[in-house]
N, C-alpha and C. Protein backbone atom coordinates (compact mmCIF):
# COMPACT_ATOMS: atom_id res chain seq x y z
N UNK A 1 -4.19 19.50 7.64
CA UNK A 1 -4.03 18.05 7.69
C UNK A 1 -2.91 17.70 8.68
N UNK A 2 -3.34 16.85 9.07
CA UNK A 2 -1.61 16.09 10.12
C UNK A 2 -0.98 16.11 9.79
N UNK A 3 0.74 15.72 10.71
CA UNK A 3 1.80 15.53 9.80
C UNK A 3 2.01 13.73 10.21
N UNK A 4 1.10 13.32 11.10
CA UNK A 4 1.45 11.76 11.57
C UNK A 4 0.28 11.59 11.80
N UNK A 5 0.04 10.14 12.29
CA UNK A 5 -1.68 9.62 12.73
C UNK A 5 -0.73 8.34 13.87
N UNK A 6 -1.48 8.04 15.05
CA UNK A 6 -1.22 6.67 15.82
C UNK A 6 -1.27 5.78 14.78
N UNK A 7 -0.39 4.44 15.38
CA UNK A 7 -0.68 3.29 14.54
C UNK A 7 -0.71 2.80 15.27
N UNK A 8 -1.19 1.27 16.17
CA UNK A 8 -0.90 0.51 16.62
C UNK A 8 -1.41 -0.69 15.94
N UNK A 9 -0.70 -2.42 16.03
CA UNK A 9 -0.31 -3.32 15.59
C UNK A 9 -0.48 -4.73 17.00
N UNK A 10 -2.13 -4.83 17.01
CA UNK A 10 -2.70 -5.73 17.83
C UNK A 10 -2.88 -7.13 17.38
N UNK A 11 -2.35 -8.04 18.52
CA UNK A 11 -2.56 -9.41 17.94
C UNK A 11 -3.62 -9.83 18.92
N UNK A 12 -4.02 -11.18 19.14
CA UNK A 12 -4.84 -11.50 20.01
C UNK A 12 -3.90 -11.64 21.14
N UNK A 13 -2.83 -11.99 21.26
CA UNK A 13 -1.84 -11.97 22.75
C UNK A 13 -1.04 -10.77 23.06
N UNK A 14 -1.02 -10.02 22.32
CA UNK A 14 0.11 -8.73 22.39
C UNK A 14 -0.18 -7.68 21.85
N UNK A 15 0.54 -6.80 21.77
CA UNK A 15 0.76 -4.99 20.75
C UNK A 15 2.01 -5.88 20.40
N UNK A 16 1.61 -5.46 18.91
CA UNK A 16 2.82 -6.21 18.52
C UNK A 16 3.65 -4.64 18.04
N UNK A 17 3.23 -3.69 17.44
CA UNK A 17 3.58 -2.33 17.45
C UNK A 17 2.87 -1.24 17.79
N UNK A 18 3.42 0.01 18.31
CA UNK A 18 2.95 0.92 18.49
C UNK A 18 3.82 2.32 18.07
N UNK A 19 3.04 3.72 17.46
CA UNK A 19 3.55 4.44 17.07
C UNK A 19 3.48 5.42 15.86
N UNK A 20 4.21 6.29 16.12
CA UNK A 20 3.49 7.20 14.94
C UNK A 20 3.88 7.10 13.47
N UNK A 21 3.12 7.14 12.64
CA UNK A 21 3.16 6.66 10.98
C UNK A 21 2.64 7.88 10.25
N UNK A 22 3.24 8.37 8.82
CA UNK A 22 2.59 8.83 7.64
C UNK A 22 1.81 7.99 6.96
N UNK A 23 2.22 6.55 6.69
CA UNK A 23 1.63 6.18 5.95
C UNK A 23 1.63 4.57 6.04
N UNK A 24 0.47 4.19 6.01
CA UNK A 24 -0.07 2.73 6.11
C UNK A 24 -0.18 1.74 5.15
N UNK A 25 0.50 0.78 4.61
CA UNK A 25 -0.71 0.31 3.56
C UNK A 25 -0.58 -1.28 3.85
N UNK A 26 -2.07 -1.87 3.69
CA UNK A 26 -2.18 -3.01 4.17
C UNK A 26 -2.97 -3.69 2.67
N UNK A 27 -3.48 -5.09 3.19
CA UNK A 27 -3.85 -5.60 1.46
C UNK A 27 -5.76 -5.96 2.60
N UNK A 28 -6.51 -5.12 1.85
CA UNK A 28 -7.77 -5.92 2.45
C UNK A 28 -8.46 -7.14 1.30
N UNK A 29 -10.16 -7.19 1.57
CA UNK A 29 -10.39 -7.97 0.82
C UNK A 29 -10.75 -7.58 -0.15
N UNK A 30 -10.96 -6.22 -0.58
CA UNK A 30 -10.75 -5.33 -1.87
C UNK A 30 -9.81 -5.13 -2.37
N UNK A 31 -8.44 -5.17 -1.60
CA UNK A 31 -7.38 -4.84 -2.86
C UNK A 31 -6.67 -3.75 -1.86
N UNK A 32 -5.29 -3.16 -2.19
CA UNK A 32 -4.10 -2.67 -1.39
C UNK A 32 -5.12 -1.29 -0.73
N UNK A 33 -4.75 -0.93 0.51
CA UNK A 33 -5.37 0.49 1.07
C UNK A 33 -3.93 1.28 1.49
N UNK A 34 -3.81 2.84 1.20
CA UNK A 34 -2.74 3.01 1.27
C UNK A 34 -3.48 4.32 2.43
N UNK A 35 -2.84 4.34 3.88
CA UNK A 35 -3.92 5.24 4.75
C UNK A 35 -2.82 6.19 5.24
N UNK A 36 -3.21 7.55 5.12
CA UNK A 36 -2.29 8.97 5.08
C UNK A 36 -3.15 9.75 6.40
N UNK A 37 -2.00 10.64 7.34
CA UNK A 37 -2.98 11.22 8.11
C UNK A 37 -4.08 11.86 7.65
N UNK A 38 -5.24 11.98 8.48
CA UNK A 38 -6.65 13.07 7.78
C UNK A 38 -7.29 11.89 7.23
N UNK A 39 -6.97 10.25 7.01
CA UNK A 39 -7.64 9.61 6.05
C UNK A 39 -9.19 9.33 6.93
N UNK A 40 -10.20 9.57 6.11
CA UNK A 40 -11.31 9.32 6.38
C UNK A 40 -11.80 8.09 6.81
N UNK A 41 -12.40 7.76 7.84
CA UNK A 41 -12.64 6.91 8.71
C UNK A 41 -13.40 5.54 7.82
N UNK A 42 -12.79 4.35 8.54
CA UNK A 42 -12.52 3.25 7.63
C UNK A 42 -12.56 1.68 8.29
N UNK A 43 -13.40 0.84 8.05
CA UNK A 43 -13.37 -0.14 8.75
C UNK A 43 -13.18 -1.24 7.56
N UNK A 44 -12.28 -1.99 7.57
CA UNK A 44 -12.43 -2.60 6.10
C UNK A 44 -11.85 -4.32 6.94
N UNK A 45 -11.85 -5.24 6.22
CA UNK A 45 -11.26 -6.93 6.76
C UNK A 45 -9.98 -7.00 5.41
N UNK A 46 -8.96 -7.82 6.31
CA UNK A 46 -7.87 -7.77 5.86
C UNK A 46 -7.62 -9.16 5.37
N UNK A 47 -7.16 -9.28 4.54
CA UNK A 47 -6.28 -10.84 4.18
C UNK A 47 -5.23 -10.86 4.87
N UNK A 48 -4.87 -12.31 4.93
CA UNK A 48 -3.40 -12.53 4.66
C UNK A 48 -2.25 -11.39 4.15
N UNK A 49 -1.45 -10.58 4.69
CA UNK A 49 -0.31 -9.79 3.86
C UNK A 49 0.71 -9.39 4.70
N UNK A 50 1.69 -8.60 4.08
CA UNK A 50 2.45 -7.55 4.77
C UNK A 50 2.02 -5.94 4.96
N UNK A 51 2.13 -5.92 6.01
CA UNK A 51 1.85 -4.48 6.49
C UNK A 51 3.09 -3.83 6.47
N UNK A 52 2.85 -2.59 6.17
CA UNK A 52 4.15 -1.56 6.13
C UNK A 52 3.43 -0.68 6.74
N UNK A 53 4.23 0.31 7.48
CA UNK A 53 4.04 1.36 8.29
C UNK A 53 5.04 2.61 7.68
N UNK A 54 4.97 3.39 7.21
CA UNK A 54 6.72 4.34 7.45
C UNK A 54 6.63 5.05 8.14
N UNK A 55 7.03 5.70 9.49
CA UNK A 55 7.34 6.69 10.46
C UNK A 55 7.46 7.67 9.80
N UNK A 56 7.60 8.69 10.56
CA UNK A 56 7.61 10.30 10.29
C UNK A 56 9.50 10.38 9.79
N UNK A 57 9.99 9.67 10.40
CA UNK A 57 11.54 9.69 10.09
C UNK A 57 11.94 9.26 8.93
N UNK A 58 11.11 8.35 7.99
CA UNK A 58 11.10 7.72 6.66
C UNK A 58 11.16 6.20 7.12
N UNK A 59 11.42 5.50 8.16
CA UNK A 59 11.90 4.60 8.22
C UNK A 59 10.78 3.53 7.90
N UNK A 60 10.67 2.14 7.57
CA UNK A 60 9.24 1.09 7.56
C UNK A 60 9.41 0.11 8.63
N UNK A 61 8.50 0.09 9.01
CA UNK A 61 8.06 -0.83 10.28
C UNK A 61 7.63 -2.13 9.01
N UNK A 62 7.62 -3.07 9.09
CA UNK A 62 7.26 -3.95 7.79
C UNK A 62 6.54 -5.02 8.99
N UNK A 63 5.44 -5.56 8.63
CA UNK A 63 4.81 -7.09 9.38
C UNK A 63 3.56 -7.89 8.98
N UNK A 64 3.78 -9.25 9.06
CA UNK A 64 3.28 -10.15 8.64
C UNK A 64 1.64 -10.23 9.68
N UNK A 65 0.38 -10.32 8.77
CA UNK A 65 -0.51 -10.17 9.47
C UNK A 65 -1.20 -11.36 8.49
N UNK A 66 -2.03 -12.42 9.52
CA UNK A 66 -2.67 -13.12 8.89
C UNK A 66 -4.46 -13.02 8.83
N UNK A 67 -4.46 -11.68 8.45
CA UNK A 67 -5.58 -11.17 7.78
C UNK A 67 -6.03 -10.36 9.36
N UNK A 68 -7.15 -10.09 9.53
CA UNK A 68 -8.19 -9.49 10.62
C UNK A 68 -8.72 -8.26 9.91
N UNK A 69 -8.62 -7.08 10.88
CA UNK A 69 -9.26 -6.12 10.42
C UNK A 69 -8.61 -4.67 10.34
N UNK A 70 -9.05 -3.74 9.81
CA UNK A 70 -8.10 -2.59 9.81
C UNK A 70 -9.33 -1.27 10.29
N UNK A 71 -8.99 -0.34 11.47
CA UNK A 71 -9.92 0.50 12.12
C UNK A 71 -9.01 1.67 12.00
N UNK A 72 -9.85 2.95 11.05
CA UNK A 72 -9.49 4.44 10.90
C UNK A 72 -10.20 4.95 11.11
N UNK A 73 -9.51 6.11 12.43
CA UNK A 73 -10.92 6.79 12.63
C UNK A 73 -9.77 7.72 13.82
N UNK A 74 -10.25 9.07 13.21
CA UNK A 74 -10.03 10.44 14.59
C UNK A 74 -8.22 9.85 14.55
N UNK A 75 -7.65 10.13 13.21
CA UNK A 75 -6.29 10.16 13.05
C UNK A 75 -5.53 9.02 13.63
N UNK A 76 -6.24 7.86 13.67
CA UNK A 76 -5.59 6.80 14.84
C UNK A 76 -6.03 5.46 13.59
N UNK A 77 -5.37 4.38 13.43
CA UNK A 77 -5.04 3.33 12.34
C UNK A 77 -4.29 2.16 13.29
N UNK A 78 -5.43 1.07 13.25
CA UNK A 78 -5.28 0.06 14.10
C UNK A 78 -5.74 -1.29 13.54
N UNK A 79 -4.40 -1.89 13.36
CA UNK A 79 -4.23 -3.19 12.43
C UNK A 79 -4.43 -4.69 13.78
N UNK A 80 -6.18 -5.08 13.50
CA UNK A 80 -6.26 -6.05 14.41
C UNK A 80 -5.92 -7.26 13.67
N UNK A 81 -5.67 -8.45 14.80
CA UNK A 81 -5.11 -9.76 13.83
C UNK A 81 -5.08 -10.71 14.78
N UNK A 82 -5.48 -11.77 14.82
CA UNK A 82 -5.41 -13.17 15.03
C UNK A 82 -3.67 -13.14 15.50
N UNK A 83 -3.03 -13.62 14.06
CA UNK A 83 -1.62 -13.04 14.58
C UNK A 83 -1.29 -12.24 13.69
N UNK A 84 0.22 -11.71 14.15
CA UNK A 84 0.50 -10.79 14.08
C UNK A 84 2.26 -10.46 13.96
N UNK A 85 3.49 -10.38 12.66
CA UNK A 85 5.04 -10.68 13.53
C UNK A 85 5.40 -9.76 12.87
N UNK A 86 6.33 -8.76 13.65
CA UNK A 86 7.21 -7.98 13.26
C UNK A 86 7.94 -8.38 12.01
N UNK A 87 8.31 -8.10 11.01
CA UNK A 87 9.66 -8.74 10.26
C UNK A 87 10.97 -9.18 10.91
N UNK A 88 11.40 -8.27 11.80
CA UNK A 88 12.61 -8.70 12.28
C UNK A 88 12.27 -9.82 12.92
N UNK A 89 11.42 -10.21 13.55
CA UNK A 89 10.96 -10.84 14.28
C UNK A 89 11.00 -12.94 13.16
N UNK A 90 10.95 -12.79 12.31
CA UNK A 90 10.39 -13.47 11.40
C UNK A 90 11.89 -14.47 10.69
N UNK A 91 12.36 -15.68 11.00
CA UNK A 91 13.55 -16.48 10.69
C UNK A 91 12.96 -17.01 8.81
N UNK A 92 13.19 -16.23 7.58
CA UNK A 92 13.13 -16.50 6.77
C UNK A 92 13.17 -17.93 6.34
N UNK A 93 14.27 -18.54 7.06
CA UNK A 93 14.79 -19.98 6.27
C UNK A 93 13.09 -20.56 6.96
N UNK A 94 12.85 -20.16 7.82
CA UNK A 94 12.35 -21.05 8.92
C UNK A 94 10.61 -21.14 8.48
N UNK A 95 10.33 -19.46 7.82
CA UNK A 95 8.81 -19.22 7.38
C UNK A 95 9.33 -20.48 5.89
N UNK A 96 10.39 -20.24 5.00
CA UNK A 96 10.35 -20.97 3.90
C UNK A 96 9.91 -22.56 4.03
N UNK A 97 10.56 -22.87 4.96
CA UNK A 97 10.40 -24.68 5.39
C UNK A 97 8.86 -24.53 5.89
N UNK A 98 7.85 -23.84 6.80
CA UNK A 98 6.58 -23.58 6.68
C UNK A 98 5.76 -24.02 5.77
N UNK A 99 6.56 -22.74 4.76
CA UNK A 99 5.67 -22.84 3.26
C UNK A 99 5.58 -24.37 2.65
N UNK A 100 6.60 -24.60 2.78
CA UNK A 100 7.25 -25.85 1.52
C UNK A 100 6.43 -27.00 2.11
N UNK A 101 6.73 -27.37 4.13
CA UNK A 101 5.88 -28.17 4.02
C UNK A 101 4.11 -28.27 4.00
N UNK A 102 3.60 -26.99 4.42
CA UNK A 102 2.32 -26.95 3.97
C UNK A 102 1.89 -26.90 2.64
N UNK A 103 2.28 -26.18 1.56
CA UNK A 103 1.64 -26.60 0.41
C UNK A 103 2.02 -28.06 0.29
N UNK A 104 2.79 -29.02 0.80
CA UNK A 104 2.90 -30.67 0.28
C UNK A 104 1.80 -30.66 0.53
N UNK A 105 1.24 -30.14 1.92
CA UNK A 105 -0.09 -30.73 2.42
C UNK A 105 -1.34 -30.34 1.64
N UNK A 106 -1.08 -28.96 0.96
CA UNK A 106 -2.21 -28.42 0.52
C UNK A 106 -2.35 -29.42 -1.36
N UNK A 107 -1.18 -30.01 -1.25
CA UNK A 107 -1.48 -30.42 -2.97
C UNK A 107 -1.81 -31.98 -2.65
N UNK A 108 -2.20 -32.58 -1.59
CA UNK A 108 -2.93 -33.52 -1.33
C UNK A 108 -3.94 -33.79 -1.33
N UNK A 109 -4.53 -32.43 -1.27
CA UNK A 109 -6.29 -32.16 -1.01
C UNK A 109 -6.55 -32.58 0.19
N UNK A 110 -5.53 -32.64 1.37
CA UNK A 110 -6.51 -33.09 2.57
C UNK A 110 -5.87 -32.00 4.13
N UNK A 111 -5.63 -30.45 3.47
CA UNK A 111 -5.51 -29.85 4.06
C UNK A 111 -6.63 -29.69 5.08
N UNK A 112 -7.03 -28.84 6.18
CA UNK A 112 -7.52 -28.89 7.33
C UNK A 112 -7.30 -26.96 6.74
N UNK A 113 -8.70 -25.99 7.54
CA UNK A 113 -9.05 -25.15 7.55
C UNK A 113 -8.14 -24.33 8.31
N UNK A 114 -7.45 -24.80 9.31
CA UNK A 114 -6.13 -24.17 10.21
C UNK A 114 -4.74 -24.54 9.35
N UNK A 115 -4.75 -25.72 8.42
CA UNK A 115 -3.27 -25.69 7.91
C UNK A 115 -3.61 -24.65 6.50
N UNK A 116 -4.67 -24.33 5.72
CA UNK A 116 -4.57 -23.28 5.10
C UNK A 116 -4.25 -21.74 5.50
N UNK A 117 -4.70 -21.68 6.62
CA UNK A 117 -4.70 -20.33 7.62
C UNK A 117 -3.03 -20.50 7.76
N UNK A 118 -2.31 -21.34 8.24
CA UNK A 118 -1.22 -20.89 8.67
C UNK A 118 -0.33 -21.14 7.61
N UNK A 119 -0.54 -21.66 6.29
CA UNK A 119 0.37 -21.43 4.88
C UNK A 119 -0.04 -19.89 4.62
N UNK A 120 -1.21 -19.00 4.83
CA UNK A 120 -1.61 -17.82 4.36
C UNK A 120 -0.73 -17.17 5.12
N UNK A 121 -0.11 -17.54 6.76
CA UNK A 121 0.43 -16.38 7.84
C UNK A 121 1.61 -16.61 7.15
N UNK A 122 2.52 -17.94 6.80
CA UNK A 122 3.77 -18.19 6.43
C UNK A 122 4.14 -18.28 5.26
N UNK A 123 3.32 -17.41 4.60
CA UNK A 123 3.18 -16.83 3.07
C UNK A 123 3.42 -15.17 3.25
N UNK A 124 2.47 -14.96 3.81
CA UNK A 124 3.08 -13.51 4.57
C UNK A 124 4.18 -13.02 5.12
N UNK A 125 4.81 -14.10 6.11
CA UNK A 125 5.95 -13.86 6.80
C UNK A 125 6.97 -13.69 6.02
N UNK A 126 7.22 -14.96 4.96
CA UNK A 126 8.33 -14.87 3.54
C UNK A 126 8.40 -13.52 3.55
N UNK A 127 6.98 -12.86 2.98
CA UNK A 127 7.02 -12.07 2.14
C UNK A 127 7.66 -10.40 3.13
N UNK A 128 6.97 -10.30 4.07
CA UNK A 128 7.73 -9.40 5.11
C UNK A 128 9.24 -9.38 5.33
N UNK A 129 9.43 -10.48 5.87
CA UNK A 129 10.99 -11.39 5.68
C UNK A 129 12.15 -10.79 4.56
N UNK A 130 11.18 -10.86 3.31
CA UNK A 130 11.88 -10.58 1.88
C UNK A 130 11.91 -9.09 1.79
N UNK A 131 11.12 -8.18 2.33
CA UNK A 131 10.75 -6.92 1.91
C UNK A 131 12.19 -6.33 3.00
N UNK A 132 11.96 -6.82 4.32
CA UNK A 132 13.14 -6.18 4.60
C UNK A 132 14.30 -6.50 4.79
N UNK A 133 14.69 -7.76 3.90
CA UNK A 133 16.05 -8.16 3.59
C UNK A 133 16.09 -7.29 2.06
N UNK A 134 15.57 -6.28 2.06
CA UNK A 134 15.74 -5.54 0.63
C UNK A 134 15.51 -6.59 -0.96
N UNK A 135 14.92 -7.81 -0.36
CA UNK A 135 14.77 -7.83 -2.23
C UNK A 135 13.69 -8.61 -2.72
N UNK A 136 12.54 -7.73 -2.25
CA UNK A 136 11.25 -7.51 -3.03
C UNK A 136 11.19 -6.18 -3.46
N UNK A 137 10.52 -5.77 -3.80
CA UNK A 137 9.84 -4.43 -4.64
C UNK A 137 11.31 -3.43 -5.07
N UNK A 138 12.14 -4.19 -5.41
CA UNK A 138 13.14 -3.45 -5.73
C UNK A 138 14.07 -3.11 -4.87
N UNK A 139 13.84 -2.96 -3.36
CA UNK A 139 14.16 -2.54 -2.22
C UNK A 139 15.72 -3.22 -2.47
């Protein structure tokens, strides 16, 4: 078995990452996928989530993906996406004010099919945001 697999981290304008990973796990529309080198080849559609990556060094690449698709195949794991943000990348206060004012919009009932899409990306971002300011999952 490997000791790493490629990852790369495609948006529609950029690579938003590239690089080598043990271990993947993203949220599809089945439910969390957790992808290890050797993982058997895999085409699945992604929600809204945070992606984590951990390098061979232990370290996590953490990022906000507002859903697309996830491609495994021949040791290589490639997270496509509409968009796509690093965590560091990601001004917490800034995804929170996002959130706050789109759900006003969403508890109006007269949200628009793009302002749900981008409460789902800035629902994500929080949540990336939070994971690597250490305080989600215990972190």
């Amino acid at each position: 078995m490997p000791e790493s697999m490629h990852v790369d981290v495609v948006a529609a304008n950029r690579l938003v990452w590239e690089g080598e990973g043990v271990n993947v796990i993203v949220r599809t529309t089945e439910g969390d996928i957790g992808i290890l080198p050797g993982h058997e080849p895999v085409l699945a559609a992604l929600v809204p989530c945070v992606a984590t990556i951990v390098t061979p060094d232990g370290k996590q690449e953490v990022l906000a993906l507002d859903g697309g698709f996830v491609l495994v195949a021949d040791n290589r794991v490639s997270l496509l996406a509409q968009y796509a943000t690093r965590s560091a990348e990601v001004s917490l206060e800034e995804a929170q004010r996002n959130v706050a004012e789109l759900e006003k919009i969403m508890d109006t009932g007269d949200a628009t099919t793009d302002q749900v899409h981008r409460l789902h990306l800035a629902q994500a971002q929080v949540k990336a945001a939070q994971v690597t300011a250490g305080s989600v999952y215990g972190h």
